[in-house]
Protein backbone atom coordinates (compact mmCIF):
# COMPACT_ATOMS: atom_id res chain seq x y z
CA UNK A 1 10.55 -42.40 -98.92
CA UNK A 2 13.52 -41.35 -101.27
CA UNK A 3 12.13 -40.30 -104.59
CA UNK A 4 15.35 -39.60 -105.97
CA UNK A 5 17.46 -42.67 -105.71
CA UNK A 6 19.17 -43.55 -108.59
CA UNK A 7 18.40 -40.99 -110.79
CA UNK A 8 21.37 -39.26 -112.16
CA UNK A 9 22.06 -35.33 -111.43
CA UNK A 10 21.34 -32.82 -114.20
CA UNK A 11 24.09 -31.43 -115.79
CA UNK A 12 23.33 -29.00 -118.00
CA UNK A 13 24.70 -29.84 -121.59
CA UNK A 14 26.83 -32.46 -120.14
CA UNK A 15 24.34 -34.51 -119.96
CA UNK A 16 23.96 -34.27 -123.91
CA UNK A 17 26.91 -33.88 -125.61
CA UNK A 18 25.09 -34.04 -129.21
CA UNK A 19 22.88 -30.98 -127.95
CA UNK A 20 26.16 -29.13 -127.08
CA UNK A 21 27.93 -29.69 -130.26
CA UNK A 22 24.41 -29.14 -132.35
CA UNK A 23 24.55 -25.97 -130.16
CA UNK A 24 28.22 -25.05 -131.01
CA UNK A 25 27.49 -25.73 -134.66
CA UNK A 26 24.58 -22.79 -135.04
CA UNK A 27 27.14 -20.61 -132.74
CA UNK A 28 29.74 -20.72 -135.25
CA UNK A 29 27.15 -20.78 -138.52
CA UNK A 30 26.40 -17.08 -136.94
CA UNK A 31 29.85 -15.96 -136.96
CA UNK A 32 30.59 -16.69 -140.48
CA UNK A 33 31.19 -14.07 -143.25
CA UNK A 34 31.21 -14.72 -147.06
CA UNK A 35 34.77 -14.46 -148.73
CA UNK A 36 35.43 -11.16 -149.76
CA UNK A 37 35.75 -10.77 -153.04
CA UNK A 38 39.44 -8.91 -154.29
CA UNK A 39 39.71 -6.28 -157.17
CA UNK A 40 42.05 -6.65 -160.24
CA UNK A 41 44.68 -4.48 -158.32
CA UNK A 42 43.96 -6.07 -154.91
CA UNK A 43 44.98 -9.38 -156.40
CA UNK A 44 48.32 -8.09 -158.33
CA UNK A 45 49.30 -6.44 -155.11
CA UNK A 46 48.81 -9.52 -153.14
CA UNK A 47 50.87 -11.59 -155.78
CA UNK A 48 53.66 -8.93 -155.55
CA UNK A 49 54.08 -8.62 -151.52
CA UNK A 50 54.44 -12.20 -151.65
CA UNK A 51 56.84 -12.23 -154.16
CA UNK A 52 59.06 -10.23 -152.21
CA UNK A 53 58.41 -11.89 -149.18
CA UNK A 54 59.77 -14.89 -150.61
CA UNK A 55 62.77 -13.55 -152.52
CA UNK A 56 63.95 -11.35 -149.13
CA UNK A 57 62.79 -14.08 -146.83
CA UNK A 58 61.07 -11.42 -144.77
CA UNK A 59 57.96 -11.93 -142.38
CA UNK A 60 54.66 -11.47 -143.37
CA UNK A 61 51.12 -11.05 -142.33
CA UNK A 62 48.66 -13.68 -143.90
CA UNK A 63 45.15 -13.34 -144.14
CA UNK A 64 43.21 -15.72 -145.53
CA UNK A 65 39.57 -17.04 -145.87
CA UNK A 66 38.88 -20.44 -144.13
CA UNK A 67 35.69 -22.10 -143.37
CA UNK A 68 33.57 -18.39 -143.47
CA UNK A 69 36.39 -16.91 -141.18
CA UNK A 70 39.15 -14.65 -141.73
CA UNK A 71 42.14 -15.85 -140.33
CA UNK A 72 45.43 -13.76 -139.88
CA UNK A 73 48.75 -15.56 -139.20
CA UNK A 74 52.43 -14.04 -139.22
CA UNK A 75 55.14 -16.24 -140.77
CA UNK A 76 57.52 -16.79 -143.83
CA UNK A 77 56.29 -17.48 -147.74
CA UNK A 78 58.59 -20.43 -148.57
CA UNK A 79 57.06 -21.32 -152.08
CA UNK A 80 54.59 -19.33 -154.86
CA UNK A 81 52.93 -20.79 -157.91
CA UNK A 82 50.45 -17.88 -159.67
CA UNK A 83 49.88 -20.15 -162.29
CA UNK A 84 48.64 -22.92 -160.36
CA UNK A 85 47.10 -20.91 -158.03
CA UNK A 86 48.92 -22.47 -154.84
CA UNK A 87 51.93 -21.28 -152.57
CA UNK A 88 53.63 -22.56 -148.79
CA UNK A 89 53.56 -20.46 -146.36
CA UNK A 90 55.34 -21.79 -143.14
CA UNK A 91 53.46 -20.30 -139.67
CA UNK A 92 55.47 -18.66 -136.98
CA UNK A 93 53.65 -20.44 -133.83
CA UNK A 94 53.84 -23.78 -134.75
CA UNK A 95 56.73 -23.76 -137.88
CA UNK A 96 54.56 -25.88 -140.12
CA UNK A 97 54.36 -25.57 -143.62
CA UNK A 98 50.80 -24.97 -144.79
CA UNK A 99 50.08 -25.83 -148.34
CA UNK A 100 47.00 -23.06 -149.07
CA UNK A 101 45.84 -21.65 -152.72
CA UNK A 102 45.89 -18.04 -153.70
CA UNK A 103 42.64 -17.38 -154.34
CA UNK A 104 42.25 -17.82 -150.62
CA UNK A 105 44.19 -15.36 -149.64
CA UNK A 106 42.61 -11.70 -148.46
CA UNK A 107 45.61 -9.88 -147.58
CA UNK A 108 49.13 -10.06 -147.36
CA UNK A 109 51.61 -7.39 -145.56
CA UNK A 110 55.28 -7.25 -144.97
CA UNK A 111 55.89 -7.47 -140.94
């Protein structure tokens, strides 16, 4: 007698994709970090690389917080608002712009 006629193989996680993505979910919860918080001088610095980023159209190094990650990109500032806290940073990979607010930001360094 064949016990095990129709019964499906186990996969493991396959068989549940809900248990897999649950799974991914407390994977990445681990990995985050809270957003570092930026002195007085940290800040001013930040605002003034990017200021001459934009005005010599040279490539920077963009690090900003995301989602509790820290994400570093290289690209080109096209646009800066301090006052309303937002500037457009266009991504060297891809050549999108990206529409992001200053506070985000970590660090930014000339390439």
């Amino acid at each position: 007698m064949n016990h095990d006629r129709g019964m499906k193989k186990w996969r493991a996680f396959a068989s549940m994709p809900e248990q897999y993505i649950g799974l991914q979910e407390v994977i990445n919860k681990q990995a985050e970090v809270p957003q570092p918080l930026l002195t007085e001088e940290q800040m001013e610095q930040i605002n003034f690389t990017l200021i001459e980023a934009l005005h010599t159209n040279k490539q920077v190094y963009l690090t900003y917080y995301k989602r509790g990650q820290c994400i570093t990109e290289t690209g080109f500032i096209q646009f800066v608002d301090s006052l309303g806290d937002l500037f457009i940073f266009i991504d060297d990979v891809f050549e999108l712009k990206n529409k992001m607010r200053l506070s985000e930001l970590i660090d930014v360094r000339l390439a």
